[in-house]
Each structure stands twice: as C-alpha cells, then as structure tokens.
Protein backbone atom coordinates (compact mmCIF):
# COMPACT_ATOMS: atom_id res chain seq x y z
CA UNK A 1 -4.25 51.41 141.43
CA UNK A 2 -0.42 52.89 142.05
CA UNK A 3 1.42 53.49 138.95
CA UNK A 4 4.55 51.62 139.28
CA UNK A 5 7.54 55.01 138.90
CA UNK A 6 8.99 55.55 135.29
CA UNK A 7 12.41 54.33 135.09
CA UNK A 8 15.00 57.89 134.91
CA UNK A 9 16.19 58.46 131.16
CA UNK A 10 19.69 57.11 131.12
CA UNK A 11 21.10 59.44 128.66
CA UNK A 12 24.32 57.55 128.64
CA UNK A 13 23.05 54.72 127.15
CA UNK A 14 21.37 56.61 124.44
CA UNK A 15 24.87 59.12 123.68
CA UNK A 16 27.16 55.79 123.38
CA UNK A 17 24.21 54.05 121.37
CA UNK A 18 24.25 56.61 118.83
CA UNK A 19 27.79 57.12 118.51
CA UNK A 20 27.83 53.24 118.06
CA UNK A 21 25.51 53.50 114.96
CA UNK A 22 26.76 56.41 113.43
CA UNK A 23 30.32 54.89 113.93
CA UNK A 24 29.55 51.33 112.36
CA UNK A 25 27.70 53.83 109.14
CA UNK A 26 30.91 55.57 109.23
CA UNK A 27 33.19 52.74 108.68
CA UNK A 28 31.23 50.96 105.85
CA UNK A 29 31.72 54.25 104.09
CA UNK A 30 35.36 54.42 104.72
CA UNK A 31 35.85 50.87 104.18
CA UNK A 32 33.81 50.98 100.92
CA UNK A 33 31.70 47.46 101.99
CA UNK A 34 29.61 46.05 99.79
CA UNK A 35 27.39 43.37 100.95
CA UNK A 36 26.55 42.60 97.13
CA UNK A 37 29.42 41.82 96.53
CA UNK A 38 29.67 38.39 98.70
CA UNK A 39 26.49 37.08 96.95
CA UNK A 40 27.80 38.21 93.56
CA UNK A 41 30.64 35.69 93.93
CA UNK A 42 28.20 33.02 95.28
CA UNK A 43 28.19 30.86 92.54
CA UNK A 44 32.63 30.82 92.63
CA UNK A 45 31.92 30.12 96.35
CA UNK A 46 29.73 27.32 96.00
CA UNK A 47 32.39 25.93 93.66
CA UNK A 48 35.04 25.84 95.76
CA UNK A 49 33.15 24.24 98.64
CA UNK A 50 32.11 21.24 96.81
CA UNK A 51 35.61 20.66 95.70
CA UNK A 52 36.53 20.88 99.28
CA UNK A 53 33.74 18.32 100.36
CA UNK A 54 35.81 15.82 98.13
CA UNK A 55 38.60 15.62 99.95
CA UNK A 56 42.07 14.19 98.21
CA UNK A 57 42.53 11.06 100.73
CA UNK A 58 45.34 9.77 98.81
CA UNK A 59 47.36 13.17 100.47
CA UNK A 60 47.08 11.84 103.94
CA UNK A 61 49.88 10.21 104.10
CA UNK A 62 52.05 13.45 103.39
CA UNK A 63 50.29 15.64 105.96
CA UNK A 64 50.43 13.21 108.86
CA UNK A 65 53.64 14.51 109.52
CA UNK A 66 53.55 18.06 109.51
CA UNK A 67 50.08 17.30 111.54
CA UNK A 68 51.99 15.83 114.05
CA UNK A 69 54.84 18.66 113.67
CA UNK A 70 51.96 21.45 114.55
CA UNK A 71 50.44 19.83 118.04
CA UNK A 72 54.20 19.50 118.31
CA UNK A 73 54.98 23.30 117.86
CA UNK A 74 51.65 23.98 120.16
CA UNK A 75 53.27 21.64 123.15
CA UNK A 76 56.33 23.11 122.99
CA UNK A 77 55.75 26.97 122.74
CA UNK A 78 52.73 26.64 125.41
CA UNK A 79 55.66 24.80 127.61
CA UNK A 80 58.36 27.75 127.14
CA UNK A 81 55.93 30.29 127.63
CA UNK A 82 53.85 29.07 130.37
CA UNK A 83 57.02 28.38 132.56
CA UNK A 84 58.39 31.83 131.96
CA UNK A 85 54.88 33.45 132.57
CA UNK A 86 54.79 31.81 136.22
CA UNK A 87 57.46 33.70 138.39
CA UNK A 88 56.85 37.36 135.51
CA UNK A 89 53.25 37.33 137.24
CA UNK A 90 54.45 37.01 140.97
CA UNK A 91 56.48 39.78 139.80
CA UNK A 92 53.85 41.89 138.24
CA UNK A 93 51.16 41.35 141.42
CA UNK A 94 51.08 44.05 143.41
CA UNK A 95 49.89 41.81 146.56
CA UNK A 96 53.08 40.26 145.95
CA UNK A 97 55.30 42.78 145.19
CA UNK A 98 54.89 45.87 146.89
CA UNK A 99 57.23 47.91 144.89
CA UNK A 100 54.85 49.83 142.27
CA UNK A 101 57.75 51.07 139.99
CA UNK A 102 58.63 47.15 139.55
CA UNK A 103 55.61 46.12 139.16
CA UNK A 104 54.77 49.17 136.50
CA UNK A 105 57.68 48.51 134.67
CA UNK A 106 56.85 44.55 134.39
CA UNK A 107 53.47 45.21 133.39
CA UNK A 108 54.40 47.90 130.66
CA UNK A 109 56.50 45.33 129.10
CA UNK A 110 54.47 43.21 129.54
CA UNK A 111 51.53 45.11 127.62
CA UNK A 112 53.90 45.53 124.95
CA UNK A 113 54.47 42.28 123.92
CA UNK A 114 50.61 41.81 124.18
CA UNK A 115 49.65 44.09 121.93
CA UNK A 116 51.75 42.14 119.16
CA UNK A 117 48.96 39.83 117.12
CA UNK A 118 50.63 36.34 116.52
CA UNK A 119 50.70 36.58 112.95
CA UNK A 120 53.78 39.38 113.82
CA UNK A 121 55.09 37.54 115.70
CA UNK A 122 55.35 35.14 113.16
CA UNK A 123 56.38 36.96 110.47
CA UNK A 124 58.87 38.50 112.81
CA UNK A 125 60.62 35.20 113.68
CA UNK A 126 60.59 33.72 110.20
CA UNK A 127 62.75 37.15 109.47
CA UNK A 128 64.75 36.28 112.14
CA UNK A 129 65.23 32.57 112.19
CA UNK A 130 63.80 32.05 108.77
CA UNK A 131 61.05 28.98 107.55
CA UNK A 132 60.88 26.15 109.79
CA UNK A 133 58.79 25.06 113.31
CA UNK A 134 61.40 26.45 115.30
CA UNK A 135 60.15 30.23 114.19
CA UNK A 136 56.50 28.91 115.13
CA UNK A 137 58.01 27.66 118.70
CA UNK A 138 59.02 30.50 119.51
CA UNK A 139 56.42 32.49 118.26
CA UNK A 140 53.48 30.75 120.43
CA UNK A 141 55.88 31.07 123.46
CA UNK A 142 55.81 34.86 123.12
CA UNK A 143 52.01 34.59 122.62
CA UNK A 144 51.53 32.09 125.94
CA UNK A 145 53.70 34.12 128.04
CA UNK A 146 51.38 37.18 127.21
CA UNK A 147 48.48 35.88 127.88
CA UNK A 148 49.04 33.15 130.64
CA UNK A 149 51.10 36.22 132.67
CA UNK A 150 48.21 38.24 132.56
CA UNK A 151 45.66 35.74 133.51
CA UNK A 152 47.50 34.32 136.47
CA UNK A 153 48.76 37.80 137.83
CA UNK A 154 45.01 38.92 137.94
CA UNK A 155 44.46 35.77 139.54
CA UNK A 156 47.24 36.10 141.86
CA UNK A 157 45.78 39.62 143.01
CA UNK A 158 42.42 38.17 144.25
CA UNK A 159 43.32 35.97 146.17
CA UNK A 160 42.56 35.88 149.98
CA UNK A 161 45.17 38.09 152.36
CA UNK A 162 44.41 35.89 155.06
CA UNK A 163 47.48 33.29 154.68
CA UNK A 164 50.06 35.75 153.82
CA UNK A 165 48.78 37.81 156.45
CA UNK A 166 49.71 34.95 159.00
CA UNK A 167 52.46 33.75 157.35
CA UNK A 168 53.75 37.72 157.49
CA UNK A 169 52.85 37.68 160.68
CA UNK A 170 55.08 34.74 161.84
CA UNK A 171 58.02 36.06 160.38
CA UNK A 172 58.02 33.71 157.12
CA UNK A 173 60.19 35.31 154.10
CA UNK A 174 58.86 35.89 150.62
CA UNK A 175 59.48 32.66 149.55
CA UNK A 176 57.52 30.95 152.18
CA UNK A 177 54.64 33.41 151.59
CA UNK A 178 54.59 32.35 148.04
CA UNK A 179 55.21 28.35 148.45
CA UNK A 180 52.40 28.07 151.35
CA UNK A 181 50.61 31.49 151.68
CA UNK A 182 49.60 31.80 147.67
CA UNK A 183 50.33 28.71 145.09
CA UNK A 184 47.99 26.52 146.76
CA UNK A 185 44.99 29.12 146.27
CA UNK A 186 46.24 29.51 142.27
CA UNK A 187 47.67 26.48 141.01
CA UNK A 188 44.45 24.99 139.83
CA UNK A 189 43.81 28.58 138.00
CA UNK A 190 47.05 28.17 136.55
CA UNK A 191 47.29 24.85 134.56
CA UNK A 192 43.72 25.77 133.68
CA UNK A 193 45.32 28.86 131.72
CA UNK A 194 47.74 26.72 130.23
CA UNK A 195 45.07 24.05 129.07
CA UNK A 196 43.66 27.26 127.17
CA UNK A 197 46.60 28.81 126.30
CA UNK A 198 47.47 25.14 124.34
CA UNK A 199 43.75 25.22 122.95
CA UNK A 200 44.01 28.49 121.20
CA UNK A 201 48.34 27.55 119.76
CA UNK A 202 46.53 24.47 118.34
CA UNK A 203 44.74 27.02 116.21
CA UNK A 204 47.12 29.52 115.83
CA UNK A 205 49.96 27.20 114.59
CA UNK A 206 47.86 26.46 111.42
CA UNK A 207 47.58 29.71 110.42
CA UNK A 208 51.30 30.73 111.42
CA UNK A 209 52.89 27.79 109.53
CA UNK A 210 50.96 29.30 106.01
CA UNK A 211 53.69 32.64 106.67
CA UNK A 212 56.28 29.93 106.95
CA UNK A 213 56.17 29.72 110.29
CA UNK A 214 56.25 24.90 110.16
CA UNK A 215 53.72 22.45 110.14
CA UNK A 216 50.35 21.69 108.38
CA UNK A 217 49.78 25.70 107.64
CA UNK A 218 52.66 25.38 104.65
CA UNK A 219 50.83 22.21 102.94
CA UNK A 220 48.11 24.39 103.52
CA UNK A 221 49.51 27.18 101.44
CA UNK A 222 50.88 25.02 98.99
CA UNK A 223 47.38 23.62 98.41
CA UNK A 224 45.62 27.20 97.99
CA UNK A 225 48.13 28.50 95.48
CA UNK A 226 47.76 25.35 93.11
CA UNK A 227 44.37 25.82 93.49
CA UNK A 228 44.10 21.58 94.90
CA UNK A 229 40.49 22.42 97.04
CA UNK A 230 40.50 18.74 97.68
CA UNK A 231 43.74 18.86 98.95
CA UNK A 232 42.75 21.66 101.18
CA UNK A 233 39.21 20.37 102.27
CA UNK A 234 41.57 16.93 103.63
CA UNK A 235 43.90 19.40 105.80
CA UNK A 236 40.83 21.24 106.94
CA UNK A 237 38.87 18.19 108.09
CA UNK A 238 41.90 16.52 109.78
CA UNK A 239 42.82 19.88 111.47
CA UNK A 240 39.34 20.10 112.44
CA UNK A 241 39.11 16.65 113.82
CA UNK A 242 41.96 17.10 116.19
CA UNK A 243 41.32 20.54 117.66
CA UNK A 244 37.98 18.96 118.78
CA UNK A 245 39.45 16.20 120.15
CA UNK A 246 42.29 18.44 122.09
CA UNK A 247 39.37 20.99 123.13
CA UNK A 248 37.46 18.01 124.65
CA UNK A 249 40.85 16.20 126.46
CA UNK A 250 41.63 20.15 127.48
CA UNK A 251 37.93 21.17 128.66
CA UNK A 252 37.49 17.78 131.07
CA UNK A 253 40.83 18.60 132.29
CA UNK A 254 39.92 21.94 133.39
CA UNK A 255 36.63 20.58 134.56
CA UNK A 256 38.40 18.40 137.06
CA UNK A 257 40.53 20.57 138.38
CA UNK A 258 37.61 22.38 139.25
CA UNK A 259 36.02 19.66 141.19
C-alpha cells in the first residue's frame, strides 16, 4: 500500500503563529489584564443587570423623541455622505481615471479621513459646532463618505472592460462611458453600501450622542451618571428593538436588489 506524500513544513505558518502567541502574552503584560478581576466584580455586575431588566416605562414618553432624533441623524448623515462618496470614487478608480497622481492624491485623502474612528469625529464636531444633532450629522457624513467611497471605488475597478471598451471605441466621451458603460454594472452595489452604511450610523449615533454629539446617546448619559439602570435598561431595549427592525427592512432590501 502507497503512502500518501507528507505535506512540506510550512514554516511560515509556524514563524507568524508564534509571533502571534508571544505577542498576545506580551500585551497582557503590558496592559496589566487581569481576568480575576471581571469575576471579582460579579456580584456589582449582576446588580446592575437586574436593575436594567426592570426597565423605567414611565420614561418612554421622554425618549421617543430623541429616538426619533437619532434614526433622524442616521438618515441624514448616510444621505450627505453617500451622495458625496458617489462621483469621489469615479474619481479615485483607476479604470476610470487614468491619471495615477489624481487618483493617488484622492485616495491619500481619502485614507486620511478613514483612519479617523467616529467617536473623533464626534468629539471633533461638538468642538466645533458644539452639543446638538447637527455635530452628529455631520459626523456620520464624514464616516459614510469614508467608507461608502471605498467600497464603491473597489467596486467600480472590477467591473467588466467590455462596455467602456466599446463605448471608447465609438468615440463616446467620459460621461457617456460612465452613464451607459459603468453605473448600470454598480448601481445595485451601490445602494447596497448605503443600506449598510445606514445600518452601522444607526449604531454609531447612540454612542456619539453620549459625547454630546444629539439624540438618545445624551438621555443615555444622563441615565448612567445618576446611576437610573432602569432608565438605561428602557433606552437599551428600545434602541435594540429598532436597530433590528432597520437591519431586517435594510437586509431584504439588499437581498432584492440582488435578485
């Protein structure tokens, strides 16, 4: 009976394995964790989550509002951003724009603002602007625009050369290339990325309103620092309960543009 051949020793695997472990063992000593510690505080824990699970429903009626505020600030930075992001990635493709110092120059700012986390942004704006949803407006813009323009421009760039090929071929100009030759192979990619975009500003615009940024995230802050858990289980249920129903709405949206 053959002997099926050994597989090669990848010693790749096994270099970047180790320096995996022995970087993770190097960072809880840095860092100083203490695993202990979370089950010490177990019993405080447990505390607070009961409180939570009792929720204040008598405060519903003052967070409706500033519920309604944060899908508001969601819609409304997604929008801004989304419709700038469009014509910055046809400027940022390559297949589109042939020019590599334009398009290097686009990207570059363009990984710039990326690399900002939205709670900067945030704090940033509320600097700038000061407390309010406008701040968190345009704070989600700046996030959409980063991430929608990078999406759709890697998109853009796989698309097939055949159409602008013939459309080059004909004599069309760049507009025509784009309107016939491109959008129809990436538009369905593109409100998909702004379905997502909108999923993940649903979630970010709680947490940016506790820096002062609008919306539920302030009652939310309010709540923590007079210690009402009731008040704070409510907003987390309700905030729950609408994410999943946006995430659902969102994900059959994408699903049929898909179809």
């Amino acid at each position: 009976m053959e002997q099926l051949p050994k597989k090669p020793l990848n010693l790749n695997k096994w270099i970047v394995t180790v320096v995996m472990i022995l970087g993770f063992i190097y960072s809880v000593m840095i860092t100083q964790l203490d695993f202990t510690q979370l089950f010490a505080n177990l019993g405080d824990f447990t505390e607070i989550l009961v409180k939570m699970c009792s929720p204040d429903w008598g405060y519903l009626d003052k967070i409706t509002n500033p519920l309604l505020e944060t899908i508001k600030m969601s819609i409304l930075g997604t929008l801004i951003g989304s419709v700038i992001a469009f014509p910055y990635a046809l400027l940022v493709s390559q297949n589109i724009v042939k020019n590599k110092i334009v398009t290097g120059v686009f990207r570059f700012i363009l990984n710039i603002i990326r690399t900002i986390p939205n709670l900067l942004l945030g704090a940033i704006f509320v600097a700038i602007i000061g407390i309010g949803a406008v701040t968190g407006v345009f704070a989600l813009a700046v996030f959409t625009f980063g991430m929608v323009s990078k999406l759709f421009y890697e998109a853009i760039e796989t698309i097939d050369e055949g159409p602008i090929e013939a459309l080059t071929a004909v004599g069309a100009s760049k507009m025509q290339i784009i309107r016939y030759g491109v959008l129809p192979q990436v538009m369905s990619y593109y409100i998909s990325y702004v379905l997502y975009a909108f999923e993940i500003n649903v979630r970010s615009s709680t947490i940016l309103g506790y820096i002062g940024a609008g919306g539920i995230g302030l009652f939310l802050e309010r709540s923590l620092s007079m210690y009402r858990y009731d008040r704070v289980g409510l907003i987390v249920l309700v905030t729950f309960i609408v994410i999943l129903v946006i995430d659902e709405i969102s994900n059959r949206s994408r699903e049929a543009l898909t179809k």
